[in-house]
Every structure is written in C-alpha cells, then in structure tokens.
PDB file of N, CA and C in Angstrom:
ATOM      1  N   UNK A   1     -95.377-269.691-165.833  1.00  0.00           N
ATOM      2  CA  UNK A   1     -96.815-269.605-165.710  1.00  0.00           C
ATOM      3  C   UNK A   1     -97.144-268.487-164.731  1.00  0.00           C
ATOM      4  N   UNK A   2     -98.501-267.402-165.224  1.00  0.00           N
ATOM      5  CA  UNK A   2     -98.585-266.404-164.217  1.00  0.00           C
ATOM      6  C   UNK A   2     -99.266-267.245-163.012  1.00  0.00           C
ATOM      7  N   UNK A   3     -99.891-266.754-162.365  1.00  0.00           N
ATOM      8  CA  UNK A   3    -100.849-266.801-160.897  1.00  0.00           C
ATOM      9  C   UNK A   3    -101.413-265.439-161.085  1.00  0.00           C
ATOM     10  N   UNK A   4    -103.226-266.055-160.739  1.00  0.00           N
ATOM     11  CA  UNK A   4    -103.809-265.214-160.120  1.00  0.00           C
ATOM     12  C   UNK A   4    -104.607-265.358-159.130  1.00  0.00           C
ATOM     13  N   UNK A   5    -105.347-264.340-157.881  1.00  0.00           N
ATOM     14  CA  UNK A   5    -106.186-264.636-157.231  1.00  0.00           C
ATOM     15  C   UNK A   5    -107.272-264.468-157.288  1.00  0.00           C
ATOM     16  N   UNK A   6    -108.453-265.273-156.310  1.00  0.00           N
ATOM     17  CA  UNK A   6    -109.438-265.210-156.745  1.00  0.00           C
ATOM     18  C   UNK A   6    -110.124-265.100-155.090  1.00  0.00           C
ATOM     19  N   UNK A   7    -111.213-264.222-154.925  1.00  0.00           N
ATOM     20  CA  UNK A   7    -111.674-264.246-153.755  1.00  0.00           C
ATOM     21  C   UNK A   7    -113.154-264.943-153.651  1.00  0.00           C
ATOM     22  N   UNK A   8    -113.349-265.590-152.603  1.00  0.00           N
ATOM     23  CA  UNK A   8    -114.610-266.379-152.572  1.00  0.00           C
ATOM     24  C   UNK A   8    -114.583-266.404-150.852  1.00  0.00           C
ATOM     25  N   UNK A   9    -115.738-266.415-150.640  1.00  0.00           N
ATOM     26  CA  UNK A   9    -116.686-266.006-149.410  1.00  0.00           C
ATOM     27  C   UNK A   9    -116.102-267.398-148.575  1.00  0.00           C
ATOM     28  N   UNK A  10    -115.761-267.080-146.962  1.00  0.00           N
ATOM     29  CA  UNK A  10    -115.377-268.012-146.137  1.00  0.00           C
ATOM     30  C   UNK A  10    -116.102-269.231-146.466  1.00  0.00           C
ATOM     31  N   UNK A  11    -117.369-269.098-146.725  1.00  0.00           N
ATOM     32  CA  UNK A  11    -118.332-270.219-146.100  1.00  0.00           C
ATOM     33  C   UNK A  11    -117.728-271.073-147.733  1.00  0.00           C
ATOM     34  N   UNK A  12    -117.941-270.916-148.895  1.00  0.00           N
ATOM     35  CA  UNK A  12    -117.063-271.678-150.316  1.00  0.00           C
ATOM     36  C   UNK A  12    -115.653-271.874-149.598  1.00  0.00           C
ATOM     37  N   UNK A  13    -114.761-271.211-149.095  1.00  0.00           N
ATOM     38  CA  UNK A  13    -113.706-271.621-148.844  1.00  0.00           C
ATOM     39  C   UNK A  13    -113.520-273.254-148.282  1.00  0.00           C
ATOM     40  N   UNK A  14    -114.452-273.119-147.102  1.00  0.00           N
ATOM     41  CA  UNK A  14    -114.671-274.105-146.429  1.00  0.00           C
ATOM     42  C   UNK A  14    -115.553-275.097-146.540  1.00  0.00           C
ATOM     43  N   UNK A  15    -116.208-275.254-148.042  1.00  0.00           N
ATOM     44  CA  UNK A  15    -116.585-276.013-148.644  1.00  0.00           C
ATOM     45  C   UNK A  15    -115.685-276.836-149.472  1.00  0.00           C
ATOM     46  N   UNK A  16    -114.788-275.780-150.345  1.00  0.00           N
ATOM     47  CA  UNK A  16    -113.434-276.327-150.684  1.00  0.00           C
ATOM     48  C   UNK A  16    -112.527-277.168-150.214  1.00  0.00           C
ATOM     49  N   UNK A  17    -112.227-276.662-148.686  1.00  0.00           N
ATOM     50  CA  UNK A  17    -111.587-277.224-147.748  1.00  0.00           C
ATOM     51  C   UNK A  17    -112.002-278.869-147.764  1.00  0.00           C
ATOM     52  N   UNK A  18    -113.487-278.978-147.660  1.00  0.00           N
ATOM     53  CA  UNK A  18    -113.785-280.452-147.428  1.00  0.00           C
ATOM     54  C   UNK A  18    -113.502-281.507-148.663  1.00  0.00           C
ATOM     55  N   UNK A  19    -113.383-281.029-149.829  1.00  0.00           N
ATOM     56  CA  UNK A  19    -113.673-281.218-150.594  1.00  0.00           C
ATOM     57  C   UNK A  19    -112.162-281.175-151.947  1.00  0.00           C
ATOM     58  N   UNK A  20    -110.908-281.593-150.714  1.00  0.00           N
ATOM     59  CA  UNK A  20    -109.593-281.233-150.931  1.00  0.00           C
ATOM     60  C   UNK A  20    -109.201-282.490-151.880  1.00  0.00           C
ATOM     61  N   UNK A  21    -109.830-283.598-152.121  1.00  0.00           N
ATOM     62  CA  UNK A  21    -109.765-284.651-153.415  1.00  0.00           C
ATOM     63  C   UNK A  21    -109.460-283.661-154.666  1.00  0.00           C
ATOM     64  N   UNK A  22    -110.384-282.654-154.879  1.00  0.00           N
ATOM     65  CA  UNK A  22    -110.296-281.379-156.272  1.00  0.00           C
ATOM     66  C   UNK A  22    -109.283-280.583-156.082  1.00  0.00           C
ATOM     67  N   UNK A  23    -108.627-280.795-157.619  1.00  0.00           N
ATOM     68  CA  UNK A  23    -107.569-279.800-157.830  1.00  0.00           C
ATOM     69  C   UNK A  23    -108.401-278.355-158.211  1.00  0.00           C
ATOM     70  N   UNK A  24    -108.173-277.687-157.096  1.00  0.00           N
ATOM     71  CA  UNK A  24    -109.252-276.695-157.697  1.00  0.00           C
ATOM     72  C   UNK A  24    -108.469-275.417-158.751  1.00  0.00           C
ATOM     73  N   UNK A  25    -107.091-275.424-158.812  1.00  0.00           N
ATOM     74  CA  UNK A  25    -106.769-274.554-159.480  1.00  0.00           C
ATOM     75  C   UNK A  25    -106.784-275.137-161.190  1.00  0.00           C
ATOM     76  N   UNK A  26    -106.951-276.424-161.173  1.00  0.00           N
ATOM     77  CA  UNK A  26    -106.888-276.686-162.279  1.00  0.00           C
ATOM     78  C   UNK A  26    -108.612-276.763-163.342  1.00  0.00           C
ATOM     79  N   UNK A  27    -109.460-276.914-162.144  1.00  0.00           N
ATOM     80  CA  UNK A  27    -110.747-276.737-162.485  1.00  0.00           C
ATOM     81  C   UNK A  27    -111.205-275.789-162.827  1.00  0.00           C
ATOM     82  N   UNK A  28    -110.280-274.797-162.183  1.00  0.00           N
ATOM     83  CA  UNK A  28    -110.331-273.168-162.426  1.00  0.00           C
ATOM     84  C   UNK A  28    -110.000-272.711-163.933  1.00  0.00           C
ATOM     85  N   UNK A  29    -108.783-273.543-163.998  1.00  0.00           N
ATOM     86  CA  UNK A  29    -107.949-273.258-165.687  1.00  0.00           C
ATOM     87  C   UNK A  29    -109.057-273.726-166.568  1.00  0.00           C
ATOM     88  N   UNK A  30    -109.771-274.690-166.606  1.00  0.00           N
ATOM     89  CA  UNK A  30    -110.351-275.533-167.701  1.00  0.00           C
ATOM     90  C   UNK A  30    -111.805-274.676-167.537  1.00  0.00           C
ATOM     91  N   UNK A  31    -112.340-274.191-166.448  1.00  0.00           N
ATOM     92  CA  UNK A  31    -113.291-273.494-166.661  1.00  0.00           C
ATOM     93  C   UNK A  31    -113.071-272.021-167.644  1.00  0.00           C
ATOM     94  N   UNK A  32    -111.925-271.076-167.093  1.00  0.00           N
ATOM     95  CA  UNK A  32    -111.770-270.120-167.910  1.00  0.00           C
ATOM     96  C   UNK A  32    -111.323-269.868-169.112  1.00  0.00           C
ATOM     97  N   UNK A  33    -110.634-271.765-169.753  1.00  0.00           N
ATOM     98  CA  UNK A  33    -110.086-271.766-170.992  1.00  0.00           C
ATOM     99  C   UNK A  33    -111.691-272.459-171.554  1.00  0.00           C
ATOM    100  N   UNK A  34    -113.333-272.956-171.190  1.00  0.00           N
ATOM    101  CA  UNK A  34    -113.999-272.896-171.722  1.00  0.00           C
ATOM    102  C   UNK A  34    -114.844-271.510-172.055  1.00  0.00           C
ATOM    103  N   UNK A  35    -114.802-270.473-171.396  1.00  0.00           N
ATOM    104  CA  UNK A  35    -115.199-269.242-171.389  1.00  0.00           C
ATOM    105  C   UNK A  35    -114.477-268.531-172.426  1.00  0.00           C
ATOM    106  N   UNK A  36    -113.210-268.511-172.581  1.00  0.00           N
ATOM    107  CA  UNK A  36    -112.605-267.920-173.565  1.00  0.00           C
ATOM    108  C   UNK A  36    -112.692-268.464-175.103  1.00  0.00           C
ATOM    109  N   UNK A  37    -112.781-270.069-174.988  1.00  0.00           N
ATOM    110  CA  UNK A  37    -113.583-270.587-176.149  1.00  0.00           C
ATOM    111  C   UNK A  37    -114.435-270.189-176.856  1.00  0.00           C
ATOM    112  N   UNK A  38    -115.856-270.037-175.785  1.00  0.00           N
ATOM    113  CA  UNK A  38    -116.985-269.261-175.981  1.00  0.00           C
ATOM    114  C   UNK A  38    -117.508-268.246-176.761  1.00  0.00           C
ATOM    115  N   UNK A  39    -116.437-267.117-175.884  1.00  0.00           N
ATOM    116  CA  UNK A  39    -116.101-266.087-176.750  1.00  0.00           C
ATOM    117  C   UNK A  39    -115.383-265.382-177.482  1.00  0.00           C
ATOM    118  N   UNK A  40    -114.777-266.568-178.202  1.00  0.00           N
ATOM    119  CA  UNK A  40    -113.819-266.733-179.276  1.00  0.00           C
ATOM    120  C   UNK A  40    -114.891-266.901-180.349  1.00  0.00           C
ATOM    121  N   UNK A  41    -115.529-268.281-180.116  1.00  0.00           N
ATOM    122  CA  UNK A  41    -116.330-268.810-181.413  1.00  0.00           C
ATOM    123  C   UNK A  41    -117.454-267.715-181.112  1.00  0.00           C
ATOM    124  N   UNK A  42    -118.166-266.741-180.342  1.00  0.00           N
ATOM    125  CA  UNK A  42    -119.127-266.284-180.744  1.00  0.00           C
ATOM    126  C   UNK A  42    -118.469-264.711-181.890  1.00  0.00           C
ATOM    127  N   UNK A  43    -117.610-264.580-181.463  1.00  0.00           N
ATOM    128  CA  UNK A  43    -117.285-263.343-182.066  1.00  0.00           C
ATOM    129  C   UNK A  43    -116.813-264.199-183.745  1.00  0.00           C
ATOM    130  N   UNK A  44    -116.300-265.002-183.990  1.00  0.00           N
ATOM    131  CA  UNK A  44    -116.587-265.937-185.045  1.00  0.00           C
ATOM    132  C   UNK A  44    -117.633-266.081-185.809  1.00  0.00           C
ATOM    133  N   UNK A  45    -118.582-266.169-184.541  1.00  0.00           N
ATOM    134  CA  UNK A  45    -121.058-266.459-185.418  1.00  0.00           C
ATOM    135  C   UNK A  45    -120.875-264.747-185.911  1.00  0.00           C
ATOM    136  N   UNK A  46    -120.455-263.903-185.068  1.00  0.00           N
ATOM    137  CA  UNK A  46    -120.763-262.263-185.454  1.00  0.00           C
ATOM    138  C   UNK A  46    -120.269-262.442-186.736  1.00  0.00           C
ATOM    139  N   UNK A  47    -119.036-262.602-186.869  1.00  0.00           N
ATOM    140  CA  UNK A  47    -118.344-262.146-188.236  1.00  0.00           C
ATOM    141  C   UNK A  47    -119.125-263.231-189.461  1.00  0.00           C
ATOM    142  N   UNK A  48    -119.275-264.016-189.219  1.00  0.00           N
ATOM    143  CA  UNK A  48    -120.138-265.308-190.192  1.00  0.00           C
ATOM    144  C   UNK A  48    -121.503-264.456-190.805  1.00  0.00           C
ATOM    145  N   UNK A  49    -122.554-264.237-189.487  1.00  0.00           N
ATOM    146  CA  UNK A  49    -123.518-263.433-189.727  1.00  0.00           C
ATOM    147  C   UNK A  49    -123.577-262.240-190.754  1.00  0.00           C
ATOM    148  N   UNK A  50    -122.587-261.567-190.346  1.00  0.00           N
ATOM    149  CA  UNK A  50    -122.479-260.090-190.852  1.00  0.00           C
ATOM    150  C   UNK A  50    -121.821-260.489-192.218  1.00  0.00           C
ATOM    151  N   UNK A  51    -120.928-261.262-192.335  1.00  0.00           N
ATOM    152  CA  UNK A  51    -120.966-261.720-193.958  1.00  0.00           C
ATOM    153  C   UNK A  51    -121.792-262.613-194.207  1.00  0.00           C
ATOM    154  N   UNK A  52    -122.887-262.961-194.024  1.00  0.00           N
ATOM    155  CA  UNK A  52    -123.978-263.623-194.948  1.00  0.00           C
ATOM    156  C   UNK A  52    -124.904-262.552-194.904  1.00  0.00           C
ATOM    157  N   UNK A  53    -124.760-261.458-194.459  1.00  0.00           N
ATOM    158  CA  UNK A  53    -125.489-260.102-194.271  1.00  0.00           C
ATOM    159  C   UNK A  53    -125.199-259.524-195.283  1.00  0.00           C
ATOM    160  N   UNK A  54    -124.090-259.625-196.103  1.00  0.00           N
ATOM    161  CA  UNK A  54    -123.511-258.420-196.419  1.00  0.00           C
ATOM    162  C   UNK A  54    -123.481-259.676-198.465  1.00  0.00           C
ATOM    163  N   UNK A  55    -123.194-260.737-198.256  1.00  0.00           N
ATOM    164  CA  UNK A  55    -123.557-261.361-199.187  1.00  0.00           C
ATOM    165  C   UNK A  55    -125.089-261.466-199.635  1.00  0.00           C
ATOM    166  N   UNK A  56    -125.830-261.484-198.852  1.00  0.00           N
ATOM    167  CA  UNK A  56    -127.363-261.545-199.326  1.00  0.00           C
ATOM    168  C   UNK A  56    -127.512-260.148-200.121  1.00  0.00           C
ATOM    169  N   UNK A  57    -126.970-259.161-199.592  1.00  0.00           N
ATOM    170  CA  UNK A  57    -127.237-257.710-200.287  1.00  0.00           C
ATOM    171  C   UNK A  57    -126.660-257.796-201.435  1.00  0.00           C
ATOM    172  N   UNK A  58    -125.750-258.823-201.620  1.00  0.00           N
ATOM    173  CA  UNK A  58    -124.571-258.310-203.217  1.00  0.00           C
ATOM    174  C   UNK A  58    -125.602-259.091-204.390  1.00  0.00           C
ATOM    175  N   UNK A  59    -124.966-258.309-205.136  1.00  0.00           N
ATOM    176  CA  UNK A  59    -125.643-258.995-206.798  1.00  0.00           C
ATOM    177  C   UNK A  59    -125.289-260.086-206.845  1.00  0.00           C
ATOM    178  N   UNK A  60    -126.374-261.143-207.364  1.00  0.00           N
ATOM    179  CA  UNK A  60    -125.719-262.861-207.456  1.00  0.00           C
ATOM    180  C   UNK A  60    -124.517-263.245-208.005  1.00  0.00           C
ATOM    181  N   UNK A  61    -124.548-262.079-209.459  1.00  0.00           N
ATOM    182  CA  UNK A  61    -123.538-263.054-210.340  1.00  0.00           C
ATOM    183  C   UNK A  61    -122.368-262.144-210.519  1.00  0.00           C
ATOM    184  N   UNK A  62    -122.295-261.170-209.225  1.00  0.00           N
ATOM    185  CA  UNK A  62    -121.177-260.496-209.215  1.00  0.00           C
ATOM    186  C   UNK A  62    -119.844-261.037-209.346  1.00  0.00           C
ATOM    187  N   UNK A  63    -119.281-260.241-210.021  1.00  0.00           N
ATOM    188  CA  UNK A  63    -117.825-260.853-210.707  1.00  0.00           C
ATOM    189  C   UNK A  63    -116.436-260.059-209.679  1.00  0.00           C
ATOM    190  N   UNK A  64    -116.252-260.060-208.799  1.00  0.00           N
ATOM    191  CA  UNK A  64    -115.335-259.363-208.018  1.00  0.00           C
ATOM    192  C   UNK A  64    -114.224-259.487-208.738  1.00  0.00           C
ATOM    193  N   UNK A  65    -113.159-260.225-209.702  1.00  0.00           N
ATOM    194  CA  UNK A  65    -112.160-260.503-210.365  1.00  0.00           C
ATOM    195  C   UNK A  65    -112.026-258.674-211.033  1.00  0.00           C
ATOM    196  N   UNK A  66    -113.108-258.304-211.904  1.00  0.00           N
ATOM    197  CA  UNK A  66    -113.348-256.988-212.843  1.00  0.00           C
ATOM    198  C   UNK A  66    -112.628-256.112-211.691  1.00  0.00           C
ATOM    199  N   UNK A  67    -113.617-256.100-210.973  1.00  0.00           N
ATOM    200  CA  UNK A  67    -113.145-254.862-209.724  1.00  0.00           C
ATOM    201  C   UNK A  67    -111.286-254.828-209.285  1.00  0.00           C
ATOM    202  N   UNK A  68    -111.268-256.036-208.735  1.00  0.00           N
ATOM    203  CA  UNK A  68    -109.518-256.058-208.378  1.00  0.00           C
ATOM    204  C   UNK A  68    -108.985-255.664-209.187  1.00  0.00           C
ATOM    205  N   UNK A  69    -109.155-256.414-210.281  1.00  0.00           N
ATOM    206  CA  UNK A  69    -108.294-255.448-211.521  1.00  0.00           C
ATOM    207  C   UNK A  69    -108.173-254.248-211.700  1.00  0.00           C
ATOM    208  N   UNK A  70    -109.417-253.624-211.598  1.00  0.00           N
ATOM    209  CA  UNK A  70    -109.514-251.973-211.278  1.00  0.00           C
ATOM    210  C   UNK A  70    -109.334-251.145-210.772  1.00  0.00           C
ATOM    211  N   UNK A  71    -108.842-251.933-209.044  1.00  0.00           N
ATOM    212  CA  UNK A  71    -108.503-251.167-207.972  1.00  0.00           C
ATOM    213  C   UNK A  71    -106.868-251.652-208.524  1.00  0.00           C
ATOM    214  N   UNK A  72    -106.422-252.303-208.871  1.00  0.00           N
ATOM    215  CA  UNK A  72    -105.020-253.023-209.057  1.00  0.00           C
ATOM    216  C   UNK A  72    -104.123-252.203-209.701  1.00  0.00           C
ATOM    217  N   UNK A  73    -104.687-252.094-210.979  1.00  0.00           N
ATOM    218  CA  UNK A  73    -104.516-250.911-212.289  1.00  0.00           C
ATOM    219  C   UNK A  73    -104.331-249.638-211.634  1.00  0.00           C
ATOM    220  N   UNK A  74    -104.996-249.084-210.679  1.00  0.00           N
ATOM    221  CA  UNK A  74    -105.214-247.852-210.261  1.00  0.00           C
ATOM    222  C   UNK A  74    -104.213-247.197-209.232  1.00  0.00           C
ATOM    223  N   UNK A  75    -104.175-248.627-208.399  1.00  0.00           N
ATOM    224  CA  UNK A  75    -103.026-248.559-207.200  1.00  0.00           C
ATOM    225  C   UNK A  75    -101.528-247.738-208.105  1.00  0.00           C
ATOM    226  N   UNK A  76    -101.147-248.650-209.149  1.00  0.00           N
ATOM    227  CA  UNK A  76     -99.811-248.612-209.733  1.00  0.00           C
ATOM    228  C   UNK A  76    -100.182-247.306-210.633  1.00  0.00           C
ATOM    229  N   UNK A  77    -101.099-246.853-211.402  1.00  0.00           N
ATOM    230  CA  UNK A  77    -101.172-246.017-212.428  1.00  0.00           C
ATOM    231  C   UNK A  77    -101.212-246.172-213.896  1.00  0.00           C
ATOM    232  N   UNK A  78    -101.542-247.621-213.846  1.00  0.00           N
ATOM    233  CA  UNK A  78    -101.587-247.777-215.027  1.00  0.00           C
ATOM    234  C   UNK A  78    -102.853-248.916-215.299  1.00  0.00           C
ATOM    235  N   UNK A  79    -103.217-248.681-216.369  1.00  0.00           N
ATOM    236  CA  UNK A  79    -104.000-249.372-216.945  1.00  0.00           C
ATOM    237  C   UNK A  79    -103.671-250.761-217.784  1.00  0.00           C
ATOM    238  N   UNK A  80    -104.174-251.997-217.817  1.00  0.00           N
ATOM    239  CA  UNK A  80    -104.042-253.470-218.361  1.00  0.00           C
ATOM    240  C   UNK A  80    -104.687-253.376-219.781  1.00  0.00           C
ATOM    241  N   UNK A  81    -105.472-252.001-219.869  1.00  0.00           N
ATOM    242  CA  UNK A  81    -105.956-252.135-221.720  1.00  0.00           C
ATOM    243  C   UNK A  81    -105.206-252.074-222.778  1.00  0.00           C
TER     244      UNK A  81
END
C-alpha cells in the first residue's frame, strides 16, 4: 500500500488530536474512494448524454447491419454480391 501526505493547518491538527477515537486515515481513504466514484460515474452521464445526442440526430429506422457489411467487404476487398 502507497502513503501519502496531507497538510492541514495546526489549529485542524489539534482538533484531530482531540478527537483520536477517528481513524482518520481511513476516513481519508473512504472519502477519496467517494470522489473518485463521482467522477467516474459523471464522465459515464457525459458519455450517456452525448450518445443520446448523437442517437436523437440518427434516422429512426436506421439499419446499421447494411453499413458493417460495407465497411466489412471493403476492409478485405471484396465484395458479398
């Protein structure tokens, strides 16, 4: 496990101090593993968004199957007709 430090102003220190019942390094972990949560799932809403962005623009009854085939065929050089 790494370690890191963290600096906080005498007067929190010694609030800490009183207050030595709290594991504070572990309050520390669970706070920054909810932050990273956070912005995990928001970059998640971005990508969600931007594809219901990008679906509202497409034709309803678009058939994407036609296309693969087309790019598929094309990759190799040959044609499926």
């Amino acid at each position: 496990m790494t370690s890191i430090s963290v600096r906080v102003p005498d007067e929190i220190k010694k609030k800490m101090k009183k207050l030595s019942h709290i594991n504070w390094s572990e309050e520390l972990r669970e706070i920054i593993l909810k932050i990273i949560y956070q912005e995990e799932n928001k970059n998640i809403a971005k990508a969600l968004l931007a594809n219901e962005e990008l679906r509202k623009d497409a034709p309803s009854q678009w058939d994407s199957t036609e296309l693969i085939r087309y790019w598929r065929d094309n990759r190799y050089g040959y044609s499926s007709d």
